[in-house]
Protein backbone atom coordinates (compact mmCIF):
# COMPACT_ATOMS: atom_id res chain seq x y z
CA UNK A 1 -18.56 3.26 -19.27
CA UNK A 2 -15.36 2.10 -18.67
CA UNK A 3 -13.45 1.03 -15.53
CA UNK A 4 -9.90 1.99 -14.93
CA UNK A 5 -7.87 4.51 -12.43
CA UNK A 6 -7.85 8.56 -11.80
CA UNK A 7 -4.77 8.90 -10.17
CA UNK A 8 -2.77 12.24 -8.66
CA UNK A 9 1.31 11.78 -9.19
CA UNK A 10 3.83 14.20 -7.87
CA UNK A 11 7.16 15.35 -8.75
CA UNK A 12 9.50 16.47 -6.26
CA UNK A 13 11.27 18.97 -8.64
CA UNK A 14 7.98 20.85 -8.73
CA UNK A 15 5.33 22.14 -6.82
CA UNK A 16 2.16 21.42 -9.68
CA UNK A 17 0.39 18.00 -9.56
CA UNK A 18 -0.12 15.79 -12.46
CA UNK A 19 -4.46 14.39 -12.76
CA UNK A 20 -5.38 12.00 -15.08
CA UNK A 21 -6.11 8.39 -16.32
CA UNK A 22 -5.52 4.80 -17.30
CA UNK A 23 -7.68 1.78 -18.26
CA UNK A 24 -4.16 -0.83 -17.96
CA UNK A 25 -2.66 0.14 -14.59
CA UNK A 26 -1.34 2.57 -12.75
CA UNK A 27 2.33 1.20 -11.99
CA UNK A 28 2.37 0.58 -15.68
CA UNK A 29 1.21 3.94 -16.83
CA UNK A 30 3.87 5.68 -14.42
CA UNK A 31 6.45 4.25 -16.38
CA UNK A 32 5.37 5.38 -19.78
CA UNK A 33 4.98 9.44 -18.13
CA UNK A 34 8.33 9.28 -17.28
CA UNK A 35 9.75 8.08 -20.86
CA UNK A 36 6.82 10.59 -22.14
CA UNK A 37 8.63 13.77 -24.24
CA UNK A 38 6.84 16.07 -22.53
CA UNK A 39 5.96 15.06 -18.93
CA UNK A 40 9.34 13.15 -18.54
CA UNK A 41 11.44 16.07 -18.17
CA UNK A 42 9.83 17.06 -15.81
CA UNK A 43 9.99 14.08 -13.40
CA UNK A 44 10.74 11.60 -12.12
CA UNK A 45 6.64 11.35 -11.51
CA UNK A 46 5.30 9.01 -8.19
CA UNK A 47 1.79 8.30 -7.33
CA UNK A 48 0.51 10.37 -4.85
CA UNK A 49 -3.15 9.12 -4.51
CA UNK A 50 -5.50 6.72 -6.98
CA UNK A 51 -8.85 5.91 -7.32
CA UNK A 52 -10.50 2.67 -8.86
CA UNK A 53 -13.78 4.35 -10.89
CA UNK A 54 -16.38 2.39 -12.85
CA UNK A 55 -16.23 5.44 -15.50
CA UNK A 56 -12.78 6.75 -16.03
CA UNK A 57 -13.46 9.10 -18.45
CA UNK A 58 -16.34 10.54 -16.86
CA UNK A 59 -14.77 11.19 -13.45
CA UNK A 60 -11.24 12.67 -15.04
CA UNK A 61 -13.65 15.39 -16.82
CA UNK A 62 -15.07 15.90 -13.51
CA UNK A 63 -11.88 16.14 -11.66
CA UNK A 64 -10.25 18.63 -14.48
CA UNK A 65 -13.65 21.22 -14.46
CA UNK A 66 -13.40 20.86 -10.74
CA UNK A 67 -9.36 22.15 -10.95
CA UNK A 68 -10.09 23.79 -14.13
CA UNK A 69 -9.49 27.50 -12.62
CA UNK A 70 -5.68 25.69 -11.76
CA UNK A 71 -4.81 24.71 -14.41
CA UNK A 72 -1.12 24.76 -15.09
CA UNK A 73 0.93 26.42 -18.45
CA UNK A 74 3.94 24.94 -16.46
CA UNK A 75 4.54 22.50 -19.02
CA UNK A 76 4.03 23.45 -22.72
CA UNK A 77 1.34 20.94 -24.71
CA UNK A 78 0.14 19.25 -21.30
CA UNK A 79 -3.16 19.80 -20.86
CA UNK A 80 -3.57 17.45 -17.02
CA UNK A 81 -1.36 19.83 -14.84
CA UNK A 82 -2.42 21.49 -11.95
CA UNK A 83 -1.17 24.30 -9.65
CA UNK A 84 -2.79 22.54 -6.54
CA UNK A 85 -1.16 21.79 -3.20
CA UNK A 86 -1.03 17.53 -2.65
CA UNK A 87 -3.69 18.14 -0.01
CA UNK A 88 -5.78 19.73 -2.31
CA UNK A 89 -5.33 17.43 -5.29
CA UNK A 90 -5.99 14.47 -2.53
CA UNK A 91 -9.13 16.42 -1.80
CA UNK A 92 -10.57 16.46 -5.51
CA UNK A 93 -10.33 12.77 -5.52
CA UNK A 94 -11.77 11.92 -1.75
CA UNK A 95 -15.43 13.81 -3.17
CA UNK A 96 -16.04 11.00 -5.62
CA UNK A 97 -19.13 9.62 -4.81
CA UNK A 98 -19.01 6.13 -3.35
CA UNK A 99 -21.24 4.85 -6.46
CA UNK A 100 -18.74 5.82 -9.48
CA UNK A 101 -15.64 4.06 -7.32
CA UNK A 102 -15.16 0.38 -8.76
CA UNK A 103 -13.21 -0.98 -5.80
CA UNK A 104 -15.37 -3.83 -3.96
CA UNK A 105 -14.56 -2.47 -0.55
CA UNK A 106 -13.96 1.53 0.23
CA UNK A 107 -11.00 2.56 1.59
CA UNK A 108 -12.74 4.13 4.47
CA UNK A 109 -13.48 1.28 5.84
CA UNK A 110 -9.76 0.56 6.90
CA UNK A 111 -11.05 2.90 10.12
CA UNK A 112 -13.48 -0.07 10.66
CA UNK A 113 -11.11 -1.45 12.92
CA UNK A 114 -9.36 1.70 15.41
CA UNK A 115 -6.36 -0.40 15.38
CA UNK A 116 -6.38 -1.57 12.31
CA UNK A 117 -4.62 1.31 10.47
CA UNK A 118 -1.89 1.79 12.75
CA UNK A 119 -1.05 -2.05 12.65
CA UNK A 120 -0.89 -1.55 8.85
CA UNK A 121 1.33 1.68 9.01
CA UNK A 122 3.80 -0.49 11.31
CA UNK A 123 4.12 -3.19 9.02
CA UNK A 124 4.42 -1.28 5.61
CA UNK A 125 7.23 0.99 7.73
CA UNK A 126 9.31 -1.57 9.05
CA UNK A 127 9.20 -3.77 6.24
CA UNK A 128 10.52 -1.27 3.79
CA UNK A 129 7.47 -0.84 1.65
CA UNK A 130 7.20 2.37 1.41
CA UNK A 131 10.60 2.17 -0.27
CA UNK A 132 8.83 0.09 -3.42
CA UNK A 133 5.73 2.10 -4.08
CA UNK A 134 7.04 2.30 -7.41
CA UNK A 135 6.74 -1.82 -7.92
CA UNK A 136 3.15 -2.09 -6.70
CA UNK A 137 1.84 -4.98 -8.74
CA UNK A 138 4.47 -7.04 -8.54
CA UNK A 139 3.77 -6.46 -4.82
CA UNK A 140 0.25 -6.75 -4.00
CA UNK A 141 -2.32 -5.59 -0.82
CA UNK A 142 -5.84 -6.72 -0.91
CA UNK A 143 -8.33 -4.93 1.31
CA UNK A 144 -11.00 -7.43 2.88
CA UNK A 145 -10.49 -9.63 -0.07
CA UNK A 146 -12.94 -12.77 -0.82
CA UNK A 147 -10.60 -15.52 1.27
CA UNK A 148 -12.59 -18.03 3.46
CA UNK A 149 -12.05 -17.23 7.34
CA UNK A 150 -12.73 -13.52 6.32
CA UNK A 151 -9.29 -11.82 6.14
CA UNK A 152 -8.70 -7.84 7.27
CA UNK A 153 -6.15 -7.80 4.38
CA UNK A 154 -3.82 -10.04 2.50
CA UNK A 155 -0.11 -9.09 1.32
CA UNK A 156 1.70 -10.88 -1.46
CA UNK A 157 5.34 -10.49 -3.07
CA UNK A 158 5.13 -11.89 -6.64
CA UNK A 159 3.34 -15.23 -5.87
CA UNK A 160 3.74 -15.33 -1.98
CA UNK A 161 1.87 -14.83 0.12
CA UNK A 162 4.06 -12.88 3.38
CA UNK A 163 1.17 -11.04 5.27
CA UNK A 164 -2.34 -11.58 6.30
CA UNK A 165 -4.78 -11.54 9.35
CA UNK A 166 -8.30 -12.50 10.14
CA UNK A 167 -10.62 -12.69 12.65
CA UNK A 168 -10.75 -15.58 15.49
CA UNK A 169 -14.21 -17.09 15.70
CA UNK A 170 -15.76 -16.17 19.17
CA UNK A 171 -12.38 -14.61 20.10
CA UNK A 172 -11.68 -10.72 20.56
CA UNK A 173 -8.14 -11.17 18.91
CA UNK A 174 -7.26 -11.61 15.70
CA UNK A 175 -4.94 -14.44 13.81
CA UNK A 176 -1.96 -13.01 12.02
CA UNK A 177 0.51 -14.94 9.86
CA UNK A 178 3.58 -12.72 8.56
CA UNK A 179 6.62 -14.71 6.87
CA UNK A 180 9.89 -13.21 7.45
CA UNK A 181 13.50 -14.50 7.53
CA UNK A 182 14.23 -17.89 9.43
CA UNK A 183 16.98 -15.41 11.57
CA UNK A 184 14.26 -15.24 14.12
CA UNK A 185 14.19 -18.36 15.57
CA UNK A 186 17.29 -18.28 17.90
CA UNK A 187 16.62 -14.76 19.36
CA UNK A 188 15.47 -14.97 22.54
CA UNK A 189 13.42 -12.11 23.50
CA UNK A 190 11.43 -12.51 20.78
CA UNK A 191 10.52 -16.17 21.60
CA UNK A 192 9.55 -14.37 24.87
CA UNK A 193 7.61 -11.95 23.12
CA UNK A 194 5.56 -14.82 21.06
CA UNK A 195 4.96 -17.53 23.66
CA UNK A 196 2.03 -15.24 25.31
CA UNK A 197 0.57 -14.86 22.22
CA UNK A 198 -0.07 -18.59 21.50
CA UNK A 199 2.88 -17.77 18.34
CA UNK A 200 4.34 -20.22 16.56
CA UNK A 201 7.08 -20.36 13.95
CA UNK A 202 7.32 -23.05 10.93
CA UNK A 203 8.26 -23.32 7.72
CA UNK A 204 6.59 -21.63 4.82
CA UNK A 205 3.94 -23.26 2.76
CA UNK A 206 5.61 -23.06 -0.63
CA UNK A 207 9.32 -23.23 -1.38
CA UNK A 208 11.16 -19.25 -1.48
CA UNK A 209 12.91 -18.38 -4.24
CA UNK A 210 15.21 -16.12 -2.41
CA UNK A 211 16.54 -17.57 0.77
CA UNK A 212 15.13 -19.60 3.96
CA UNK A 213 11.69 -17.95 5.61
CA UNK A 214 9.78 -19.01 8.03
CA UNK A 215 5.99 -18.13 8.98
CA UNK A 216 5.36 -16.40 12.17
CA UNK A 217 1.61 -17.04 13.49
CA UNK A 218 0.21 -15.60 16.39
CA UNK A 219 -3.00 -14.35 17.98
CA UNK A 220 -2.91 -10.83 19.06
CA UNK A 221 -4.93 -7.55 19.15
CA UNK A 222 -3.45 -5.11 16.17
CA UNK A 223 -2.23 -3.42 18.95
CA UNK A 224 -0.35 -6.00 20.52
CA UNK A 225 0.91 -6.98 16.84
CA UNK A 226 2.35 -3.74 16.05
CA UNK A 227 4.08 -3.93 18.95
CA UNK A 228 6.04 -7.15 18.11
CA UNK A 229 8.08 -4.69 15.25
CA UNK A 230 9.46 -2.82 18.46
CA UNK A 231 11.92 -6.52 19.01
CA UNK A 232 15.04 -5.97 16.84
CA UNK A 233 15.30 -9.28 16.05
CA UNK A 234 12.07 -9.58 14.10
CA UNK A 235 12.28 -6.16 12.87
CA UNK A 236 15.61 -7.68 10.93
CA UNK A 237 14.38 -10.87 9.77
CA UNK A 238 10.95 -9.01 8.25
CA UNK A 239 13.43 -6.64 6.49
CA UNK A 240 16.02 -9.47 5.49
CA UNK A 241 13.45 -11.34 3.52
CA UNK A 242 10.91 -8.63 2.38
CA UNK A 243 13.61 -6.31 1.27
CA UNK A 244 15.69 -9.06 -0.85
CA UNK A 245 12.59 -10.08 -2.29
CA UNK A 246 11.19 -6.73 -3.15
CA UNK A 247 14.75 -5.82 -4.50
CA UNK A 248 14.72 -8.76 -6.78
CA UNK A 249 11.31 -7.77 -7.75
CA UNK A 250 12.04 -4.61 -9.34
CA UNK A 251 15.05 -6.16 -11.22
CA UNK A 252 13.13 -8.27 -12.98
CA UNK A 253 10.66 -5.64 -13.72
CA UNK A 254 7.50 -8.56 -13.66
CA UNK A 255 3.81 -8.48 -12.51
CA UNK A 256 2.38 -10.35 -9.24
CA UNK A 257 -0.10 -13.05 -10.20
CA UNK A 258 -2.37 -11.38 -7.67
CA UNK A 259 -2.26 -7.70 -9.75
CA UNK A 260 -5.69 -7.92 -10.57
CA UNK A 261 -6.27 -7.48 -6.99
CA UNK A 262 -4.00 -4.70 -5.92
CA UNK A 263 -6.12 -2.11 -3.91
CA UNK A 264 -4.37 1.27 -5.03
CA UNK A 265 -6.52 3.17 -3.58
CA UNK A 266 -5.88 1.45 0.45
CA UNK A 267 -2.55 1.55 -0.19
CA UNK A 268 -2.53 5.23 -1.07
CA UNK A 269 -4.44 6.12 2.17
CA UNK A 270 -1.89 3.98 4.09
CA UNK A 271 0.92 5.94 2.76
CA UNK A 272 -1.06 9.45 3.25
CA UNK A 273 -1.76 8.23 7.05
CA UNK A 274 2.19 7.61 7.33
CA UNK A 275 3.43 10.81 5.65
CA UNK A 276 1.09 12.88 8.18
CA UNK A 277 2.12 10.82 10.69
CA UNK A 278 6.02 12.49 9.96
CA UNK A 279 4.71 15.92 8.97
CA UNK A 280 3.31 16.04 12.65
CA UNK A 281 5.08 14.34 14.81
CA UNK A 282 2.48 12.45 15.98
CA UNK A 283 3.52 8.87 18.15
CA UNK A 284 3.08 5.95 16.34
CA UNK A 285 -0.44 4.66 17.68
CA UNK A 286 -2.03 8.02 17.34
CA UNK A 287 -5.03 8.69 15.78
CA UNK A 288 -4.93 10.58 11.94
CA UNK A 289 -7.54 12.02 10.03
């Protein structure tokens, strides 16, 4: 047995869905299907859902006898191409049973919280993240991870940490921490927006490598944090920094420290909650499936 990632990728020049494996990661293995001879042409590939399993092997088998009837000739000598729908080939990987996924923490428990997931879909949308789904690792979004207050997630670019939030002990709010660009500071309806909120704004905890930041810290409901990306201002300075640091992320082409940690799978069901989100219509605080 051997841990590594099942993982669905997508191709907008096509309607088929690519299934299969890696034991290194799945950013990295992206980039090799794209240079690949015989999947590359028919790309550019992007992840469309992943899965952490304790036996990779094991489950892709699974996966392909379970699509085996849809199996695509699309593509001459590939043998892990499917004529499935992306709700379908989302589907095949949802049924893994909970004991074969390696992940320490489900991604169905993001729902824990019936805030939680629309706070996370408002800060991965106006921060531009959904723009650098290609970079994840050297971007990097933990899910419950093993931090000492007992964080809902943690969000780092490269080394930095820019996003986290935990709970407050005997509190019904929660503490949130996001570090955007120092811009902020003068505007003042965001000032206005913070002060109820207990919110403060200081410098960073380690020294930026691309420009001045600040860290924003506030206790809030998710609700009421979500609704913070509605002030222009802030909306701005979280774009100014997180942008230029994503940007100069992919140019360099290197991993985050915190790869290891990456929680594909989270992120994946972030993204599918925002794309439904569009396909529907819905407002931004409704509920998805």
């Amino acid at each position: 047995m051997k841990e590594g990632w099942v993982y669905v990728l997508g191709s907008d020049a096509h309607t088929f869905h690519k299934i299969g494996l890696t034991t290194t990661s799945p950013a990295q293995r992206i980039k090799e299907i794209n240079r690949d001879s015989t999947y590359g042409p028919f790309g550019p590939w992007y992840e469309i859902d992943v899965r952490k399993v304790r036996s990779v092997t094991q489950v892709e088998s699974s996966l392909h006898r379970h699509l085996r009837g849809k199996r695509s000739l699309s593509i001459p000598r590939a043998r892990e191409v499917f004529e499935v729908a992306r709700d379908e080939a989302r589907a095949a990987l949802s049924i893994i049973p909970e004991s074969d996924l390696a992940d320490s923490v489900p991604i169905h428990k993001l729902m824990v919280e019936p805030d939680f997931i629309n706070y996370l879909m408002a800060l991965f949308k106006n921060s531009g993240l959904e723009n650098f789904r290609d970079i994840q690792e050297s971007w990097t979004f933990s899910l419950f991870p093993k931090t000492a207050g007992g964080r809902f997630f943690t969000l780092n670019i490269d080394r930095h940490e820019v996003a986290f939030a935990q709970p407050l002990k005997d509190s019904e709010f929660r503490y949130f921490s996001i570090v955007v660009d120092e811009s902020v500071r003068r505007d003042r309806e965001f000032k206005k927006k913070l002060k109820p909120l207990a919110g403060t704004m200081s410098k960073t905890p380690y020294v930026s490598n691309w420009g001045s930041a600040i860290s924003v810290n506030f206790a809030a409901s998710f609700d009421e944090a979500a609704r913070l990306f509605e002030v222009t201002a802030f909306r701005r300075a979280l774009v100014g920094y997180w942008y230029d640091a994503l940007l100069r992320m992919r140019d360099l082409g290197t991993r985050s420290l915190h790869a290891k940690h990456h929680n594909y799978g989270a992120v994946s069901e972030i993204f599918r909650h925002m794309e439904q989100r569009r396909r529907f219509r819905l407002p931004h605080n409704a509920p998805t499936a």
